[in-house]
C-alpha atoms as a PDB file:
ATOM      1  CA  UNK A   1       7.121  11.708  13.107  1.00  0.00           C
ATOM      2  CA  UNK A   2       5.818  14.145  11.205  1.00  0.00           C
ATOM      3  CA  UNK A   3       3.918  13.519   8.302  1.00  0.00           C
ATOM      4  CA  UNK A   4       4.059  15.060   4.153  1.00  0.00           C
ATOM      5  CA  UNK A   5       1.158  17.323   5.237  1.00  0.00           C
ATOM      6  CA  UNK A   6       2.488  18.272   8.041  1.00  0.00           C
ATOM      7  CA  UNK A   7       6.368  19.175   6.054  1.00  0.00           C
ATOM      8  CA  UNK A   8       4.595  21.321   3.705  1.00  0.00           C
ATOM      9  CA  UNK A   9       2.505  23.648   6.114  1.00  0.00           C
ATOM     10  CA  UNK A  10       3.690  26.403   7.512  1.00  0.00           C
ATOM     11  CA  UNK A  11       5.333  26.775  11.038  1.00  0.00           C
ATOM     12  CA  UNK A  12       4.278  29.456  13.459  1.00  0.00           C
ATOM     13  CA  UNK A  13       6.558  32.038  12.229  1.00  0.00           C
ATOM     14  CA  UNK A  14       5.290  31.472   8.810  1.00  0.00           C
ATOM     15  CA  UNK A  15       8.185  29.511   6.772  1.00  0.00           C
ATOM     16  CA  UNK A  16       9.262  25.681   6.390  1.00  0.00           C
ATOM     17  CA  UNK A  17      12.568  24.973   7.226  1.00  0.00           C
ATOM     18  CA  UNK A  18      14.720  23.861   3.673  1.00  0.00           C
ATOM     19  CA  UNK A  19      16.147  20.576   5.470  1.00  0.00           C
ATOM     20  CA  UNK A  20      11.940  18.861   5.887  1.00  0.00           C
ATOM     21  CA  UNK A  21      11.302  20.599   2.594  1.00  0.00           C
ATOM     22  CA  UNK A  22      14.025  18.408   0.729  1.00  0.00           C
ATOM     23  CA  UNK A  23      13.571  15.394   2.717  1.00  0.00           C
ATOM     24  CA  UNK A  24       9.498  15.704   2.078  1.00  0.00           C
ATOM     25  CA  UNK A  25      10.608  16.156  -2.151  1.00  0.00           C
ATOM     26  CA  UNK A  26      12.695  13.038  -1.638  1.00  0.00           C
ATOM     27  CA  UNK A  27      10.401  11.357  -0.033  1.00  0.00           C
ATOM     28  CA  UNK A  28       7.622  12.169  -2.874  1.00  0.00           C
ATOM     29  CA  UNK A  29       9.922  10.789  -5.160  1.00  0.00           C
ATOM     30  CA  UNK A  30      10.773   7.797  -3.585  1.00  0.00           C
ATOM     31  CA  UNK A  31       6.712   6.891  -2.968  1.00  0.00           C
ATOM     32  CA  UNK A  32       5.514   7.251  -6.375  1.00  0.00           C
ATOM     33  CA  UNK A  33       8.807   6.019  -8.334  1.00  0.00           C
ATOM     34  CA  UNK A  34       9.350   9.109 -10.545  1.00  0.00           C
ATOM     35  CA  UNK A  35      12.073  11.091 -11.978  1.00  0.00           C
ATOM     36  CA  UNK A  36      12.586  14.871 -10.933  1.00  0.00           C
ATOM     37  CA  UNK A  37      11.895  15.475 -14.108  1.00  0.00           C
ATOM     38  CA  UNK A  38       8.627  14.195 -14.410  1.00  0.00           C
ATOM     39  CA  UNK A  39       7.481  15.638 -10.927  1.00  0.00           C
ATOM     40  CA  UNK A  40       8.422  18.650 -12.104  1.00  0.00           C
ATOM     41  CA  UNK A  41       6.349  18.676 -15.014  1.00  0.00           C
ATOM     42  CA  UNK A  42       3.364  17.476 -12.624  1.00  0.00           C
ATOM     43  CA  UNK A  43       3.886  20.428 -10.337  1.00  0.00           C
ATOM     44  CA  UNK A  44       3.875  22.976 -12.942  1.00  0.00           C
ATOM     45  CA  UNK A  45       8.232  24.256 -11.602  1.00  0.00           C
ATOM     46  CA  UNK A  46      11.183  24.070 -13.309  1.00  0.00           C
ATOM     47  CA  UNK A  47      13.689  20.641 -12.758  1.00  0.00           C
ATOM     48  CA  UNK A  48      15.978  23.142 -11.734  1.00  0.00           C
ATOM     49  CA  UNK A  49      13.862  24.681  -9.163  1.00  0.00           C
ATOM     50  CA  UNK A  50      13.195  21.445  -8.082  1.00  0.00           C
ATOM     51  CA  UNK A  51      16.928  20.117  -8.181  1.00  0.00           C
ATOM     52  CA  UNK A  52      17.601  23.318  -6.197  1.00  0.00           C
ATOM     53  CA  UNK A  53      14.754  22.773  -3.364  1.00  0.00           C
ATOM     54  CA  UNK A  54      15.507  19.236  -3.223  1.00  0.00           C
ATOM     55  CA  UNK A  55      19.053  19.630  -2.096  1.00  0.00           C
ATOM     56  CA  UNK A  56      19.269  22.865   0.370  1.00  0.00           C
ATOM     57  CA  UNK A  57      19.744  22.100   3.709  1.00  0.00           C
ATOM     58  CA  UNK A  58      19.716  25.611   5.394  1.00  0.00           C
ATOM     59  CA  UNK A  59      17.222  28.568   5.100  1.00  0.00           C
ATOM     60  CA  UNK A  60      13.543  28.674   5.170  1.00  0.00           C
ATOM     61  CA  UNK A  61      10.606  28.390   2.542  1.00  0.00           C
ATOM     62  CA  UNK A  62       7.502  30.661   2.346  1.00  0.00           C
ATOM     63  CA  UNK A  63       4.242  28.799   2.417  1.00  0.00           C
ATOM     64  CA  UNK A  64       2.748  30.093  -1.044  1.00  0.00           C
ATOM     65  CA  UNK A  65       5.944  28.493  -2.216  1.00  0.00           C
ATOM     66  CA  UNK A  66       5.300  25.468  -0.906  1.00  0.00           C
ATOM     67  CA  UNK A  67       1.604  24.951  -2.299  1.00  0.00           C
ATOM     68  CA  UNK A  68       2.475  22.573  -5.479  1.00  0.00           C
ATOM     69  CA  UNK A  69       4.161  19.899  -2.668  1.00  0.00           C
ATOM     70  CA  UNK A  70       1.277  20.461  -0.332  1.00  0.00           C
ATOM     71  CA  UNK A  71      -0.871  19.549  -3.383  1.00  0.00           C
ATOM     72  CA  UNK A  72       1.552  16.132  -3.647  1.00  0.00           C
ATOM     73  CA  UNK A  73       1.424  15.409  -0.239  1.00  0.00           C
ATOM     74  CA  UNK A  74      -2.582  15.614  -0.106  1.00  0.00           C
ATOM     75  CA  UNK A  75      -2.481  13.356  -2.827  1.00  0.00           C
ATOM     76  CA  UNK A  76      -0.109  11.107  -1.538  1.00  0.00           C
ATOM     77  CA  UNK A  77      -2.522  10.796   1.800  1.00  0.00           C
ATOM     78  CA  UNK A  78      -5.820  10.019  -0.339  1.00  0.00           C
ATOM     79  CA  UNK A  79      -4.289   7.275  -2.705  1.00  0.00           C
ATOM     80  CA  UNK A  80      -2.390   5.956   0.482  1.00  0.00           C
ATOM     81  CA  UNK A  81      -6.451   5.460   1.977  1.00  0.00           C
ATOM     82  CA  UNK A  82      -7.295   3.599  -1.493  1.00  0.00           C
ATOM     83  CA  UNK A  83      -4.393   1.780  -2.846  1.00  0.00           C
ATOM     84  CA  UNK A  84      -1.593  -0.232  -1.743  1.00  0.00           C
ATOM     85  CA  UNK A  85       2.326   0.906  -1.725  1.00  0.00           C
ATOM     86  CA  UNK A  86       2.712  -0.689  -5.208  1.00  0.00           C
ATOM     87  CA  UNK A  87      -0.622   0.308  -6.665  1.00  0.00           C
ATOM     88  CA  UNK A  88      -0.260   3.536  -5.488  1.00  0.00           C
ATOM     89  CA  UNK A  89       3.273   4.355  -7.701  1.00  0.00           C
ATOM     90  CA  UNK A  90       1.524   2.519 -10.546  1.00  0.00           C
ATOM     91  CA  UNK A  91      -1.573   4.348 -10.492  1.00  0.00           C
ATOM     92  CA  UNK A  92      -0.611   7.712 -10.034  1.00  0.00           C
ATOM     93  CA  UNK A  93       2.108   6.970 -13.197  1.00  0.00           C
ATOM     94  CA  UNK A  94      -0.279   5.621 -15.830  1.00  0.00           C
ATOM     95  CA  UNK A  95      -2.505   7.711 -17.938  1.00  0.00           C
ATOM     96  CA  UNK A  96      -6.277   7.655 -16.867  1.00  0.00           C
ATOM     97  CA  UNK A  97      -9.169   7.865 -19.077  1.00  0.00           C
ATOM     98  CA  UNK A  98     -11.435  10.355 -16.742  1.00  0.00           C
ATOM     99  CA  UNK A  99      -8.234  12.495 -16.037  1.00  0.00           C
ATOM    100  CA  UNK A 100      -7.933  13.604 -20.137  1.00  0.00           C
ATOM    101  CA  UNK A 101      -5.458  10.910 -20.597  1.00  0.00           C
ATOM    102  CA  UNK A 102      -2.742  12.233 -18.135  1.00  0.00           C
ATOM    103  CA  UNK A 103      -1.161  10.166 -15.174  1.00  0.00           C
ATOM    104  CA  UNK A 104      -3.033  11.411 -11.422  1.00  0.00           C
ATOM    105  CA  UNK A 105       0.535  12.982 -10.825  1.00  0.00           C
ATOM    106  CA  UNK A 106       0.811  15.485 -13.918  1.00  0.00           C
ATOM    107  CA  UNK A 107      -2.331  16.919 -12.544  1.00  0.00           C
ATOM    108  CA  UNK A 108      -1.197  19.141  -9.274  1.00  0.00           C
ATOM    109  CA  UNK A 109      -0.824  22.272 -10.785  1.00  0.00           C
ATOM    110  CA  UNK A 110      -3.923  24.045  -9.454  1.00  0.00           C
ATOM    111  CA  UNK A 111      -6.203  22.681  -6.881  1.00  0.00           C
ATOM    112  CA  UNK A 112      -8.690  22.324  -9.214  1.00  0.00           C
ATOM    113  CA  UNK A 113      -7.043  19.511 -11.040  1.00  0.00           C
ATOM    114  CA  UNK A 114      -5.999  17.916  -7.765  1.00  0.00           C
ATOM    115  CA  UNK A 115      -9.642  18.081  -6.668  1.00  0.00           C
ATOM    116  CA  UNK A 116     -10.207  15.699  -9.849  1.00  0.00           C
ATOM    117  CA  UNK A 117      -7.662  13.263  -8.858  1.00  0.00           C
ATOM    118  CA  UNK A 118      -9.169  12.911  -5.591  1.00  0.00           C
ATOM    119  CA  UNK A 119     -12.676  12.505  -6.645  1.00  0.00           C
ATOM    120  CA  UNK A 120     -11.539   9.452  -8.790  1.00  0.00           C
ATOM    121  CA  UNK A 121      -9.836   8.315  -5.615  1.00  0.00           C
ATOM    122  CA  UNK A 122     -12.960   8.478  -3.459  1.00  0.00           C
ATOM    123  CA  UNK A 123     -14.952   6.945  -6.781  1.00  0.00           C
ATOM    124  CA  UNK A 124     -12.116   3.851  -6.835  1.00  0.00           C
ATOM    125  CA  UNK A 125     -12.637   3.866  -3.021  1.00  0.00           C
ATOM    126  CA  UNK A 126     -16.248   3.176  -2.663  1.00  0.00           C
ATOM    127  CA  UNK A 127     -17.300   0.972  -5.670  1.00  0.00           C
ATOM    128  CA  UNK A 128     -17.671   3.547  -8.713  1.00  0.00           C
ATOM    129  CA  UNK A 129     -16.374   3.000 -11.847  1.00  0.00           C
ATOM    130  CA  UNK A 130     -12.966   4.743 -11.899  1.00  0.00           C
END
C-alpha cells in the first residue's frame, strides 16, 4: 500500500497519475477533519483547483504541481510519529502560539513554513515546550 509520500512523488516517467492524486487529497481531508476550503487556504491554491484535482480520475499530474500535497503529506507523517489519530486533527486545526497564531495546517505554503511546523513537532516529541 502505498503511502501519502509515496502518492505525491513522481513516477519514473515524471507525472502522478490523477486517480492516487485525488484519493491522496481525500485522504488528507479525511485525516485532519477539514473542509476543502480550509485546505485550500493552507496550501496557498484555489478551492476550485482543489475541487478540480480532487475529483479527476484520468490524466497525469506534473511533480512541481504536486509540491503543496507533498508538503501535507510530510506533515501528515511527522505529526502521525508525535500525536495520536485524534490529537493529530485537533492539533494541526487549532491556532498555535509559536506558529504566529495560525493552525500547523495553514502553514504549507513554502517549505519554509512547513519546516516550522515540523520543528514544533520534533520540540512536542522530545520534551520541549511546544
Amino acid at each position: 500500500m502505498k503511502t501519502l509520500l509515496d502518492v505525491f512523488n513522481e513516477t519514473e516517467h515524471g507525472k502522478v497519475p490523477a486517480k492516487e492524486v485525488s484519493d491522496g487529497i481525500r485522504e488528507i481531508l479525511k485525516t485532519v477533519d477539514i473542509s476543502v476550503r480550509i485546505l485550500a487556504n493552507g496550501l496557498g491554491i484555489s478551492e476550485t483547483q482543489l475541487n478540480r484535482m480532487a475529483s479527476k480520475k484520468k490524466g497525469f499530474y506534473r511533480a512541481q504541481t504536486l509540491m503543496p500535497f507533498h508538503r501535507a503529506a510530510r506533515l501528515l507523517k511527522e505529526a502521525r510519529q508525535s500525536l495520536t489519530e485524534k490529537g493529530l486533527s485537533f492539533w494541526l486545526n487549532h491556532p498555535h502560539p509559536y506558529l504566529n497564531n495560525l493552525p500547523p495546517i495553514m502553514c504549507l505554503r513554502s517549505d519554509q513554513e512547513l519546516d516550522r511546523v515540523i520543528t514544533q513537532l520534533g520540540a512536542m516529541r522530545y520534551g520541549f515546550p511546544a
